[in-house]
N, C-alpha and C. Protein backbone atom coordinates (compact mmCIF):
# COMPACT_ATOMS: atom_id res chain seq x y z
N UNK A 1 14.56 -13.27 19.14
CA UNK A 1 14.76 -13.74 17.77
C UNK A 1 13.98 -12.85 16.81
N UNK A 2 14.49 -12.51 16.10
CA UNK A 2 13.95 -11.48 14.71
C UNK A 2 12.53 -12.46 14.09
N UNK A 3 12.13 -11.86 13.79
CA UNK A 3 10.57 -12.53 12.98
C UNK A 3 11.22 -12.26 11.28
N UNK A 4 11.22 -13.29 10.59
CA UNK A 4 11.40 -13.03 9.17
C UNK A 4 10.34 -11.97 8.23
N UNK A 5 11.32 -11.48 7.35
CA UNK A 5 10.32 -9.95 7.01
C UNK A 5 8.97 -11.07 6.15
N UNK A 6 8.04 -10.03 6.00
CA UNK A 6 6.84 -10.65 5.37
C UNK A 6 7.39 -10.18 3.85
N UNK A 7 6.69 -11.55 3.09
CA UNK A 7 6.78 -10.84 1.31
C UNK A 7 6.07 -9.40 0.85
N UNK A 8 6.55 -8.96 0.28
CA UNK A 8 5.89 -7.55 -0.80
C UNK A 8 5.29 -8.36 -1.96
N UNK A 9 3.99 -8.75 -2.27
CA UNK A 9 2.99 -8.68 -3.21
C UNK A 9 2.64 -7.23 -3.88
N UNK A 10 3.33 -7.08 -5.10
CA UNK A 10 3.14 -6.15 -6.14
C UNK A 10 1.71 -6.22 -6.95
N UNK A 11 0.65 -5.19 -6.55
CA UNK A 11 -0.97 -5.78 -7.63
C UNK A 11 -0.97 -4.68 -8.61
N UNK A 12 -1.20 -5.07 -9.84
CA UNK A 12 -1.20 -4.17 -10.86
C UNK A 12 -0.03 -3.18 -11.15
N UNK A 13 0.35 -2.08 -11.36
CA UNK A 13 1.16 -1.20 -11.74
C UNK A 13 1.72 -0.94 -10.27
N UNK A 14 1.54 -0.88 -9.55
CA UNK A 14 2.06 -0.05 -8.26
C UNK A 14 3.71 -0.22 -8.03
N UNK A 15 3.96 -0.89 -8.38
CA UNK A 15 5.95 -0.71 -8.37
C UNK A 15 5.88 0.21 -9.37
N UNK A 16 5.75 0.01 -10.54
CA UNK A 16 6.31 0.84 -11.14
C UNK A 16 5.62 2.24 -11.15
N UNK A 17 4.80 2.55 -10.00
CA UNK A 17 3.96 4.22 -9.48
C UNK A 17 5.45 4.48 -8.99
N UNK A 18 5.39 3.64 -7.84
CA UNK A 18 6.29 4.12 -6.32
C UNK A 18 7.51 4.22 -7.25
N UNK A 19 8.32 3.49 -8.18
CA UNK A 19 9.56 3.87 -9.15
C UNK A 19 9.89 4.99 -9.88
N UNK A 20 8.24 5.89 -9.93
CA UNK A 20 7.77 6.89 -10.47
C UNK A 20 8.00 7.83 -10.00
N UNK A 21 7.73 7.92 -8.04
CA UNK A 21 8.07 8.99 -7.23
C UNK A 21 9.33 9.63 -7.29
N UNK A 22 9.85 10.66 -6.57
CA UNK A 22 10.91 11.69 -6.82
C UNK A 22 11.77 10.20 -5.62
N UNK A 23 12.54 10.22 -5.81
CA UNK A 23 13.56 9.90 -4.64
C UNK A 23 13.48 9.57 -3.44
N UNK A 24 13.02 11.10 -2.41
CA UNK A 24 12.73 10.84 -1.50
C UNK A 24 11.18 10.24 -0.77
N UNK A 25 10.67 10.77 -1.87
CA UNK A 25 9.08 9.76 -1.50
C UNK A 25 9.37 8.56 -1.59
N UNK A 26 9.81 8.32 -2.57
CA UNK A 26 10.07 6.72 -3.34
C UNK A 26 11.14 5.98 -1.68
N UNK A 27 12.25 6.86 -1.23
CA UNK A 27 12.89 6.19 -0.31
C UNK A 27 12.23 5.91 1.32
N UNK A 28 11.23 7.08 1.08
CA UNK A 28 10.56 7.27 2.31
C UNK A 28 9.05 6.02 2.56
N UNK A 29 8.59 5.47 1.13
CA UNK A 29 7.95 4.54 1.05
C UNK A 29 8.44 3.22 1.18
N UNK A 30 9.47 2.95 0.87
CA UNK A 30 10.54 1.94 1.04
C UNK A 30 10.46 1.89 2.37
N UNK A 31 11.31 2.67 3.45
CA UNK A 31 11.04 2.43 4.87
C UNK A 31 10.03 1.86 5.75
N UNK A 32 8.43 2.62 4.93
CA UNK A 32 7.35 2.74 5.87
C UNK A 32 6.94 0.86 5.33
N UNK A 33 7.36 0.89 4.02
CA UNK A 33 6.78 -0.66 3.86
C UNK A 33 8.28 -1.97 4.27
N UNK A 34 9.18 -1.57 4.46
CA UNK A 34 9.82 -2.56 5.68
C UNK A 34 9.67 -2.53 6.70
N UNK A 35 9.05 -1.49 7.37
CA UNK A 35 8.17 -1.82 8.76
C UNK A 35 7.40 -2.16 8.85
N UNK A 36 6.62 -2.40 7.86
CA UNK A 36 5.03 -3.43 7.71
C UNK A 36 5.56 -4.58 7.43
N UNK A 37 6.52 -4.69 6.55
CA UNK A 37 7.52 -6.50 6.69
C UNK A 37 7.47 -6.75 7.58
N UNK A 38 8.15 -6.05 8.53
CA UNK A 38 8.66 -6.67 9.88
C UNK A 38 7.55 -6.23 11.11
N UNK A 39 6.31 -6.36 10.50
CA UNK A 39 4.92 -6.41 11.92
C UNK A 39 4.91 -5.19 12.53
N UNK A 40 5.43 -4.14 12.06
CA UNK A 40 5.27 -3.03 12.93
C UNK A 40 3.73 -2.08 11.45
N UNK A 41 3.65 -0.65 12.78
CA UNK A 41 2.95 0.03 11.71
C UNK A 41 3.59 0.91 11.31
N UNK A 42 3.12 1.81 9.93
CA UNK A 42 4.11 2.84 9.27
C UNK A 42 3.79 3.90 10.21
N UNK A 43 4.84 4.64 9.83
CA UNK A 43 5.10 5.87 10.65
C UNK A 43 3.57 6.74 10.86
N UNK A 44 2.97 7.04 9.77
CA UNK A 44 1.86 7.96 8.96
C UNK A 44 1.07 7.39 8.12
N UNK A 45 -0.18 6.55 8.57
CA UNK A 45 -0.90 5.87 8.40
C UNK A 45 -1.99 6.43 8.64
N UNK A 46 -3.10 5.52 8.46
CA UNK A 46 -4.68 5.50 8.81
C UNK A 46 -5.71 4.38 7.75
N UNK A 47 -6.72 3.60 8.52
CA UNK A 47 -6.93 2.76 7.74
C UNK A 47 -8.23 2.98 6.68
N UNK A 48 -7.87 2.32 5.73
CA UNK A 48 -8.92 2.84 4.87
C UNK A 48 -10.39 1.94 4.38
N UNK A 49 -10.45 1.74 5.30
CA UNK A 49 -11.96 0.45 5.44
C UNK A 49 -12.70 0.59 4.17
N UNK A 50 -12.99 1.96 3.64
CA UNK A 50 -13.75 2.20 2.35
C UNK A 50 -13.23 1.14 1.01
N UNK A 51 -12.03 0.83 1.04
CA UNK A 51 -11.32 -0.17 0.31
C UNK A 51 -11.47 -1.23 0.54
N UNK A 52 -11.46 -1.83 1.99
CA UNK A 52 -11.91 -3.26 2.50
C UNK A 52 -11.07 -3.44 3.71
N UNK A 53 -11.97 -4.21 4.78
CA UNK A 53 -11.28 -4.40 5.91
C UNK A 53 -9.33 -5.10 5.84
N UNK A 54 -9.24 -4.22 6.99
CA UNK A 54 -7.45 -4.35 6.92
C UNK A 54 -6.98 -3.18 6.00
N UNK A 55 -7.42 -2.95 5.41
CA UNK A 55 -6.26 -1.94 4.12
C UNK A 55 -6.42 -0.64 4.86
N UNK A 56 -4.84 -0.26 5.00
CA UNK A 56 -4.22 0.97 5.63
C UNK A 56 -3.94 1.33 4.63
N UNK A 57 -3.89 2.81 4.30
CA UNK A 57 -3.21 3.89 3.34
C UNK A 57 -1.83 4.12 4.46
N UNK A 58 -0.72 4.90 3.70
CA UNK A 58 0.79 4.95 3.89
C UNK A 58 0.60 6.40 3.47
N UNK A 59 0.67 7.30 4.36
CA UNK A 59 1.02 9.22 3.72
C UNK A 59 2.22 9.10 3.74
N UNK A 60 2.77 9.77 2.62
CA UNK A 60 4.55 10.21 2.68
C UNK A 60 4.01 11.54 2.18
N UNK A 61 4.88 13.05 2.55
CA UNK A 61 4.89 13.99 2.53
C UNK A 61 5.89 14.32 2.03
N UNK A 62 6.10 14.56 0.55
CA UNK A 62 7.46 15.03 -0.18
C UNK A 62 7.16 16.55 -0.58
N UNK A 63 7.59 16.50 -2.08
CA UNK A 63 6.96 17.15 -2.67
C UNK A 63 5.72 17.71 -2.94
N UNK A 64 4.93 16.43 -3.14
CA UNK A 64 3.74 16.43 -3.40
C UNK A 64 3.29 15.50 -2.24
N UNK A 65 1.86 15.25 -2.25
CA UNK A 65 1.54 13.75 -1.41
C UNK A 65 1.28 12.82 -2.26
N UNK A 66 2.24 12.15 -1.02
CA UNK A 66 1.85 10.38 -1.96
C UNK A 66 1.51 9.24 -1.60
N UNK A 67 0.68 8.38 -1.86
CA UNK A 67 0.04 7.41 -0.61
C UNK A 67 0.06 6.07 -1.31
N UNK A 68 0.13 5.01 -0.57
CA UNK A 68 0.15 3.59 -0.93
C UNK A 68 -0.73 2.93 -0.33
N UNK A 69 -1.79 2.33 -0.76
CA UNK A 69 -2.52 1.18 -0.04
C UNK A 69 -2.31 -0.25 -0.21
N UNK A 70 -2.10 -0.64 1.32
CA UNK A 70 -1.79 -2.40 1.46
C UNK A 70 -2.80 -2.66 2.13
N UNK A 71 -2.91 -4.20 2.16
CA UNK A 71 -3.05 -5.25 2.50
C UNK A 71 -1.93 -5.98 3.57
N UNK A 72 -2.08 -5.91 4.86
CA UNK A 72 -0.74 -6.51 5.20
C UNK A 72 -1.16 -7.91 6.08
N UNK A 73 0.08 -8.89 5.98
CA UNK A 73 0.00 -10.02 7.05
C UNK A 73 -1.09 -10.97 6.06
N UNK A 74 -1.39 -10.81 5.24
CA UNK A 74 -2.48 -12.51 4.73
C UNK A 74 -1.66 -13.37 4.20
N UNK A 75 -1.71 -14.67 5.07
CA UNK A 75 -0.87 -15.40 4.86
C UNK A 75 1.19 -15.19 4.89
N UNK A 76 1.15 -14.03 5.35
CA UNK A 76 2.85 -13.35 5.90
C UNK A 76 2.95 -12.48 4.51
N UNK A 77 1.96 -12.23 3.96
CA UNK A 77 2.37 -11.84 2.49
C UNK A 77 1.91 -10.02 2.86
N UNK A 78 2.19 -8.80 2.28
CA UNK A 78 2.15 -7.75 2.36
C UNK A 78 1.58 -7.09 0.83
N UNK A 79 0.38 -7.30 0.68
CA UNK A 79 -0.66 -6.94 -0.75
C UNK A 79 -0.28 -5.48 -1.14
N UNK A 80 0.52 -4.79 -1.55
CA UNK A 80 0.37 -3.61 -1.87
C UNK A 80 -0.64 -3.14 -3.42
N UNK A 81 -1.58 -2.58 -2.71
CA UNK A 81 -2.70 -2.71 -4.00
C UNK A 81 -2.57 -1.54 -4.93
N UNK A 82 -2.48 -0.27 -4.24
CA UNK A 82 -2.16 1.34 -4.91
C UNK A 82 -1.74 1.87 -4.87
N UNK A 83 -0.57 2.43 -5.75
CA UNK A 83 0.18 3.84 -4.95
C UNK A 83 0.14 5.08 -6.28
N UNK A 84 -0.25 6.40 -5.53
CA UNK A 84 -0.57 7.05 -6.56
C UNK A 84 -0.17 8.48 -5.43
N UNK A 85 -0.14 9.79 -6.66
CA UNK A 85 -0.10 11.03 -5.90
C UNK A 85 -1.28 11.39 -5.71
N UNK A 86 -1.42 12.28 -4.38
CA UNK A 86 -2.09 12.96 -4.18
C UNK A 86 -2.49 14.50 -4.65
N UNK A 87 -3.38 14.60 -4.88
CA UNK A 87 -3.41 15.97 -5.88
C UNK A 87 -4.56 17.26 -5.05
N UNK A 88 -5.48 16.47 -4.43
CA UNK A 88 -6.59 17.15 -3.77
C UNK A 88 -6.72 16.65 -2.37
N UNK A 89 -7.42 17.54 -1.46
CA UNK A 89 -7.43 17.15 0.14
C UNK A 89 -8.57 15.13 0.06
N UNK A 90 -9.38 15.29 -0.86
CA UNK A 90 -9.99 13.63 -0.81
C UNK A 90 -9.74 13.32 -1.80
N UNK A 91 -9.42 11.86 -1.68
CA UNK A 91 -8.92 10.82 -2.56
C UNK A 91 -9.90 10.37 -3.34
N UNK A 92 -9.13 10.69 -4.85
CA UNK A 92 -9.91 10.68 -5.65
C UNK A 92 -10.81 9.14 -6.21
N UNK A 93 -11.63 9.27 -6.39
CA UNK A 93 -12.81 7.77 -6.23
C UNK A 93 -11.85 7.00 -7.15
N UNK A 94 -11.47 7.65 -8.64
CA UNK A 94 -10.57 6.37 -9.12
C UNK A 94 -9.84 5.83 -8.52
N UNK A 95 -9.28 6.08 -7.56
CA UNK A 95 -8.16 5.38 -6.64
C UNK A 95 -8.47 4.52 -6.19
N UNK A 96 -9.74 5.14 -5.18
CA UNK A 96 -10.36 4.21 -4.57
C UNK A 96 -11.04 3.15 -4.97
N UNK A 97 -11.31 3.18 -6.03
CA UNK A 97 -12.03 1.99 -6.89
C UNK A 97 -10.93 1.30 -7.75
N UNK A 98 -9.83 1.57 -8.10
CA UNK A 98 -8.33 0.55 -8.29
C UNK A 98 -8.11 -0.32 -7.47
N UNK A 99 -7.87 0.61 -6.05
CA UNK A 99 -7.79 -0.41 -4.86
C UNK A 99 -8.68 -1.72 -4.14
N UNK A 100 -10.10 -0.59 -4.85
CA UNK A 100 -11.09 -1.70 -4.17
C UNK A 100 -11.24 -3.14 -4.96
N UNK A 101 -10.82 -3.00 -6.56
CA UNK A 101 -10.87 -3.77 -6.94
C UNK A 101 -9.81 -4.67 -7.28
N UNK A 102 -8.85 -4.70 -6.95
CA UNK A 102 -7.95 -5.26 -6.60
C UNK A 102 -7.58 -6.00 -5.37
N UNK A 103 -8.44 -5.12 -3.92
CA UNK A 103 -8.47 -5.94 -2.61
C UNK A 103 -9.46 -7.44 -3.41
N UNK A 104 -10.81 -6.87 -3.88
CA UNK A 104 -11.51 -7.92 -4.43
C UNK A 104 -10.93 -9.15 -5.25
N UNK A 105 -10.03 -8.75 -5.98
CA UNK A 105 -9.51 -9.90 -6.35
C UNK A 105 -8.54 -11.02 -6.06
N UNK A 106 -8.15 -10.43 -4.40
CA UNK A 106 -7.23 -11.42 -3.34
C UNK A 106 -8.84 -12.44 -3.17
N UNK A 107 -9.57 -11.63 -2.68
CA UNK A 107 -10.92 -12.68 -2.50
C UNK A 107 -11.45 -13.60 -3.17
N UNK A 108 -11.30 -13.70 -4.61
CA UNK A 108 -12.15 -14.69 -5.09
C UNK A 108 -11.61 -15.80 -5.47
N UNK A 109 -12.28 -17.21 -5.72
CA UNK A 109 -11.43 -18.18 -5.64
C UNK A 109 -10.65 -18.06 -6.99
N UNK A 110 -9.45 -18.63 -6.54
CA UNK A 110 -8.48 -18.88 -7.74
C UNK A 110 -7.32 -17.21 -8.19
N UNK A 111 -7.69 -16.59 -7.08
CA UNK A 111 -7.40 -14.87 -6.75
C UNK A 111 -5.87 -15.36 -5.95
N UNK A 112 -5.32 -14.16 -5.78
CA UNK A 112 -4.09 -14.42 -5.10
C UNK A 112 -3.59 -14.26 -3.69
N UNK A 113 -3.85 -15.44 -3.16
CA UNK A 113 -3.47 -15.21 -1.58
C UNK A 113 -2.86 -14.44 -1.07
């Protein structure tokens, strides 16, 4: 029996980043996050603990690089917190501090499950 896909939780701007990408990033992110719906892992991953336990970054390799950080499985729900290009070999601290503060705000009471 199929497992029903998990929800996509949109935090802050990040749809409309990934709407931003060229096409094939944009289609290639689409994929990697219906396989996190459906309990699997993305193709090209690695987790990014510096953000908060659980949160995996998503590499897609287009044009440019482009990466998405979730949250997956709390409560069947799939947190996508950041998605932004990559411009330099390390990720730049603003990112990382979008994301972090945004994982933070699934946490606090009255925050979004």
């Amino acid at each position: 029996m199929d497992r029903p896909l998990s929800t996509i939780r949109w935090h802050g701007d990040t749809l409309e980043q990934i709407r931003g990408f060229p096409d094939s990033a944009r289609q290639d992110v689409g994929y990697q996050l219906e396989r996190v719906q459906q309990g699997l892992e993305p193709r090209d991953w690695k987790p990014m603990s510096v953000v908060g336990p659980g949160v995996v970054e998503i590499r897609v390799h287009a044009q440019n690089e482009y990466r998405v950080l979730y949250l997956a499985r709390r409560n069947d729900v799939v947190h996508v917190l950041h998605a932004f290009v990559k411009k330099t070999r390390q990720t730049r601290k603003a990112d990382i501090e979008m994301a972090r503060k945004r994982f933070r705000e699934l946490s606090q009471p009255g925050g979004v499950k």
